[in-house]
C-alpha atoms as a PDB file:
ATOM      1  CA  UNK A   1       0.000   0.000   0.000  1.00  0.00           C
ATOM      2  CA  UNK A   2       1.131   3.325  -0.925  1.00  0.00           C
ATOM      3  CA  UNK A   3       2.027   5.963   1.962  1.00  0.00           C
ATOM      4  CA  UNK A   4      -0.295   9.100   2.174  1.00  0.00           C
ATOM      5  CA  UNK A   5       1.913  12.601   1.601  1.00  0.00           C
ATOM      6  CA  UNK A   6       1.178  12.954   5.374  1.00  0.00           C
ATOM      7  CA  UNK A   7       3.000  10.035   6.463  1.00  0.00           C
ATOM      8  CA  UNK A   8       5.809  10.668   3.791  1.00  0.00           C
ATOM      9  CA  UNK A   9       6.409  14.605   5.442  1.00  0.00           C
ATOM     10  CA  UNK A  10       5.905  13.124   9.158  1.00  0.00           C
ATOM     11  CA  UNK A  11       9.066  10.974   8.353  1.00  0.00           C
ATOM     12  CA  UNK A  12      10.864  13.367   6.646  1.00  0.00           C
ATOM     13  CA  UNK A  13      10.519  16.103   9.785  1.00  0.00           C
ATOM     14  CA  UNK A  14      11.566  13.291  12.039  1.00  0.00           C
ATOM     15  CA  UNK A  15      14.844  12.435  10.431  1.00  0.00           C
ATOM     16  CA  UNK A  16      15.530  16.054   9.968  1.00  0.00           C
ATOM     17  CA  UNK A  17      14.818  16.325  13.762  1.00  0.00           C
ATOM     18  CA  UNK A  18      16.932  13.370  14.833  1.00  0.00           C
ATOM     19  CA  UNK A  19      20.038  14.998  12.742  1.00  0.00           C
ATOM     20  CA  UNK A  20      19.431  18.349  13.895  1.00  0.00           C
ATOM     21  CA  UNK A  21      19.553  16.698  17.562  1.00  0.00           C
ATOM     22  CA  UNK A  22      22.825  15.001  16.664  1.00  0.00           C
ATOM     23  CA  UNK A  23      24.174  18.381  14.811  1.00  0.00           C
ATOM     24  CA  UNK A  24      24.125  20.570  17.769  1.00  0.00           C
ATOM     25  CA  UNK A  25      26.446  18.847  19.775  1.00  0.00           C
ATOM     26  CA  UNK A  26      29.488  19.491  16.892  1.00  0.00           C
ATOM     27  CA  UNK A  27      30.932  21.154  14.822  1.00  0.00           C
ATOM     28  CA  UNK A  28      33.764  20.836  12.181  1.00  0.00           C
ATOM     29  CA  UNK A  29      36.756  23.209  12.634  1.00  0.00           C
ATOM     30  CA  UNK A  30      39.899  23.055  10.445  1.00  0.00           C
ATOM     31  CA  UNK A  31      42.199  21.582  13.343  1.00  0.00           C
ATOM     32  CA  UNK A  32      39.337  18.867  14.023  1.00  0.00           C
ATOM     33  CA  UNK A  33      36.690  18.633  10.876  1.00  0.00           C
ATOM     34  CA  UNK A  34      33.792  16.515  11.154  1.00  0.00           C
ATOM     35  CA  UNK A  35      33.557  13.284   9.903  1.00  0.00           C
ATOM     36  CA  UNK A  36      29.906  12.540   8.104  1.00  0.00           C
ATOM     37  CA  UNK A  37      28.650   8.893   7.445  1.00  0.00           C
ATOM     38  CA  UNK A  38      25.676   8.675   4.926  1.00  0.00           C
ATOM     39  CA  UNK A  39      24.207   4.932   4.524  1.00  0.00           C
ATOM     40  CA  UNK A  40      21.669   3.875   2.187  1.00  0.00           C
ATOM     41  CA  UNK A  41      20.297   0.047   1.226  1.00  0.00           C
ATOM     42  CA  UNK A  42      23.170  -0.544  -1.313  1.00  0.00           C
ATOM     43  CA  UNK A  43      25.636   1.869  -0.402  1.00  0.00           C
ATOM     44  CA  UNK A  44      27.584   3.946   2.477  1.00  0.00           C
ATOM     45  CA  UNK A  45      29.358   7.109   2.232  1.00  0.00           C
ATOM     46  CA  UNK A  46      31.723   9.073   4.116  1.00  0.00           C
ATOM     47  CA  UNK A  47      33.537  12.493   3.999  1.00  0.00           C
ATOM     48  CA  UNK A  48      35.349  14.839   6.000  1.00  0.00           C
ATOM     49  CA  UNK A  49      33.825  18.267   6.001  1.00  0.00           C
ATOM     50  CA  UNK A  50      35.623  21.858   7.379  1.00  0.00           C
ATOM     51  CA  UNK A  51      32.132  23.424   8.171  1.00  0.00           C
ATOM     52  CA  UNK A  52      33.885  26.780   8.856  1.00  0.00           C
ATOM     53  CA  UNK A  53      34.783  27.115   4.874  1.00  0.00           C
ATOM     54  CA  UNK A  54      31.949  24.599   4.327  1.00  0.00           C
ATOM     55  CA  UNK A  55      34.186  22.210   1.798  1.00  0.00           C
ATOM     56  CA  UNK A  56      34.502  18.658   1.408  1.00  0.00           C
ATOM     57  CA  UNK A  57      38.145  17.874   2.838  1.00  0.00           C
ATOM     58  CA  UNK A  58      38.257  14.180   2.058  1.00  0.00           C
ATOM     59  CA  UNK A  59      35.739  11.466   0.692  1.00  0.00           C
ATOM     60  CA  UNK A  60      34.888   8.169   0.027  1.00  0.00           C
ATOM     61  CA  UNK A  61      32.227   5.665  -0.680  1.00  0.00           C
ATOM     62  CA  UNK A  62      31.146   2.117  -1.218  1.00  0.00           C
ATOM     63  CA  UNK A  63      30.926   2.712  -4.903  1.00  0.00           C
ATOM     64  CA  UNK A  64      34.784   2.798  -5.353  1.00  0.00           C
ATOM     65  CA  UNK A  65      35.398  -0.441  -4.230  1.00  0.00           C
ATOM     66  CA  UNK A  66      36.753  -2.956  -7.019  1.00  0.00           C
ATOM     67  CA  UNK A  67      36.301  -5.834  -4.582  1.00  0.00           C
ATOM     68  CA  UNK A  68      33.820  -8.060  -5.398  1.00  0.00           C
ATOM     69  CA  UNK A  69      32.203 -10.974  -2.808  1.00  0.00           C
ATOM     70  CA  UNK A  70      31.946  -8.785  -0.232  1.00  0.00           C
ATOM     71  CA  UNK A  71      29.599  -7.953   2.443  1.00  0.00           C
ATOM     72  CA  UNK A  72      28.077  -4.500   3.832  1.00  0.00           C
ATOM     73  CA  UNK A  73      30.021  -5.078   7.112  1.00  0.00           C
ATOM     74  CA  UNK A  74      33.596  -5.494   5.082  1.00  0.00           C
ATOM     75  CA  UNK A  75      32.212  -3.101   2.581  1.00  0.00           C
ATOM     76  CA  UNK A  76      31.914  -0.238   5.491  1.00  0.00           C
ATOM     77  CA  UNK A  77      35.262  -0.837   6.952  1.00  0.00           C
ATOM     78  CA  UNK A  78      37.429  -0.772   3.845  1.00  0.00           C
ATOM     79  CA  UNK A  79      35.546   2.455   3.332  1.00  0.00           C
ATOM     80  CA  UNK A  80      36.732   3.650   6.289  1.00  0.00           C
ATOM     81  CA  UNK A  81      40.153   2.581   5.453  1.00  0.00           C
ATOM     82  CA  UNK A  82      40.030   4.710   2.680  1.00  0.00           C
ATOM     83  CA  UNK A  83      38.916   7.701   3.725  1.00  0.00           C
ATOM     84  CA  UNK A  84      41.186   7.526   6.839  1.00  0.00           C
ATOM     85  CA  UNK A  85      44.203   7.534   3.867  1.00  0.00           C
ATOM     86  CA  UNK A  86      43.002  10.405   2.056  1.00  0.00           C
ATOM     87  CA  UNK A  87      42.531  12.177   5.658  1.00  0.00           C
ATOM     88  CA  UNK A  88      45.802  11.430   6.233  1.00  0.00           C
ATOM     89  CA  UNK A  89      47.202  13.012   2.804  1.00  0.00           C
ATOM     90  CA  UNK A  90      45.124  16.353   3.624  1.00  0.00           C
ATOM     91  CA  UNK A  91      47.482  16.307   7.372  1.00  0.00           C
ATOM     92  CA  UNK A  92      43.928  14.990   9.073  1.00  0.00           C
ATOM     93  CA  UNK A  93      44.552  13.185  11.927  1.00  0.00           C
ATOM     94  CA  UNK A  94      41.686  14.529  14.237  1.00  0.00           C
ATOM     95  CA  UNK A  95      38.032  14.326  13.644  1.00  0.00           C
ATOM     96  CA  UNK A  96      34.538  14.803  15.099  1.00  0.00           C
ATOM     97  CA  UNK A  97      32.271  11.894  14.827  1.00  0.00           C
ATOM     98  CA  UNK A  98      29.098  13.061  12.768  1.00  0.00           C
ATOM     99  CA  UNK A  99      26.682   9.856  12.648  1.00  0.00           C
ATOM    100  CA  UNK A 100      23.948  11.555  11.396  1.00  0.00           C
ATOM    101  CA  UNK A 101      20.764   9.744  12.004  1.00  0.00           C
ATOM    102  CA  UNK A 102      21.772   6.775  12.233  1.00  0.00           C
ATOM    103  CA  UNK A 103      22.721   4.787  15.733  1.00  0.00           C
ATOM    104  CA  UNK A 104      26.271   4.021  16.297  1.00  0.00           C
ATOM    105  CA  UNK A 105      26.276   0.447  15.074  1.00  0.00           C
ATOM    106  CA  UNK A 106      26.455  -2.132  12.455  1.00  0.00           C
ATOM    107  CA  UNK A 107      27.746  -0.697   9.206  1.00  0.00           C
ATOM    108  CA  UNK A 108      28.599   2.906  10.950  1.00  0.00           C
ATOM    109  CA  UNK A 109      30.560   1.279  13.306  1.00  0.00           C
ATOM    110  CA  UNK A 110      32.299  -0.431  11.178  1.00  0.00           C
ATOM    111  CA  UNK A 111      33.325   2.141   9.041  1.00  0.00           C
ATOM    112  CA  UNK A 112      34.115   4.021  12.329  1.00  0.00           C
ATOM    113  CA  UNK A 113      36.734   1.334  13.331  1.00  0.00           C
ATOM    114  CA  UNK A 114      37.704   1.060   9.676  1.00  0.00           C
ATOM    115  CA  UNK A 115      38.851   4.878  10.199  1.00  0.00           C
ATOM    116  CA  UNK A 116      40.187   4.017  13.118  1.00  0.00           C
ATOM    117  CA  UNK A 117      42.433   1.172  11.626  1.00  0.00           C
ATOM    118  CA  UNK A 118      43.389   3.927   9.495  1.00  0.00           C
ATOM    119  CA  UNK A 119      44.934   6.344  11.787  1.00  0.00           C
ATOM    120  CA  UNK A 120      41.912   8.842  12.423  1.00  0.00           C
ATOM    121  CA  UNK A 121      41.558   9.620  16.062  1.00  0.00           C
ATOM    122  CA  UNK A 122      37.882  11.215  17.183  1.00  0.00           C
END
């Protein structure tokens, strides 16, 4: 069954809430920029942002991978391998954790301790 509009906007304002809620507590700076994870069914994404300039420092996603026969899980760590390296290039070795609206687990927190694994400290 289809959802109404009113269902559909009731979502949206509560994810929008539940990042906002997250949001307030942090902030990227250029000595510590934030760290944002973005996850979706196929896919998860992850970038380092200076919010003061408001540019993309460092990225990387799922979608790069050339591995094949891998899970989500694996999937989100080698992800966070790779950002961690191109962190490391821009002299990042500091971030804020930014989960967004998602809860610290699964797939997050494995591309968290993929980071990690990486040399990113937050």
């Amino acid at each position: 069954m289809a959802k109404t509009t009113t269902e559909l906007l009731s979502r949206q304002k509560t994810r929008a809430r539940r990042h906002l809620r997250v949001r307030r507590h942090m902030t990227g700076m250029p000595d510590r920029p934030r760290l944002s994870v973005f996850r979706s069914n196929k896919g998860i994404y992850a970038q380092v942002i200076d919010d003061l300039d408001g540019r993309t420092i460092a990225a990387a996603s799922s979608l790069e991978l050339k591995e094949s026969g891998i899970n989500k899980m694996q999937a989100a760590e080698k992800v966070g391998e790779l950002l961690a390296a191109r962190a490391k290039e821009n002299n990042i070795g500091k971030v804020v954790f930014d989960r967004g609206i998602y809860l610290y687990h699964g797939r997050v927190k494995a591309l968290a301790d993929g980071a990690r694994k990486g040399g990113i400290e937050f």
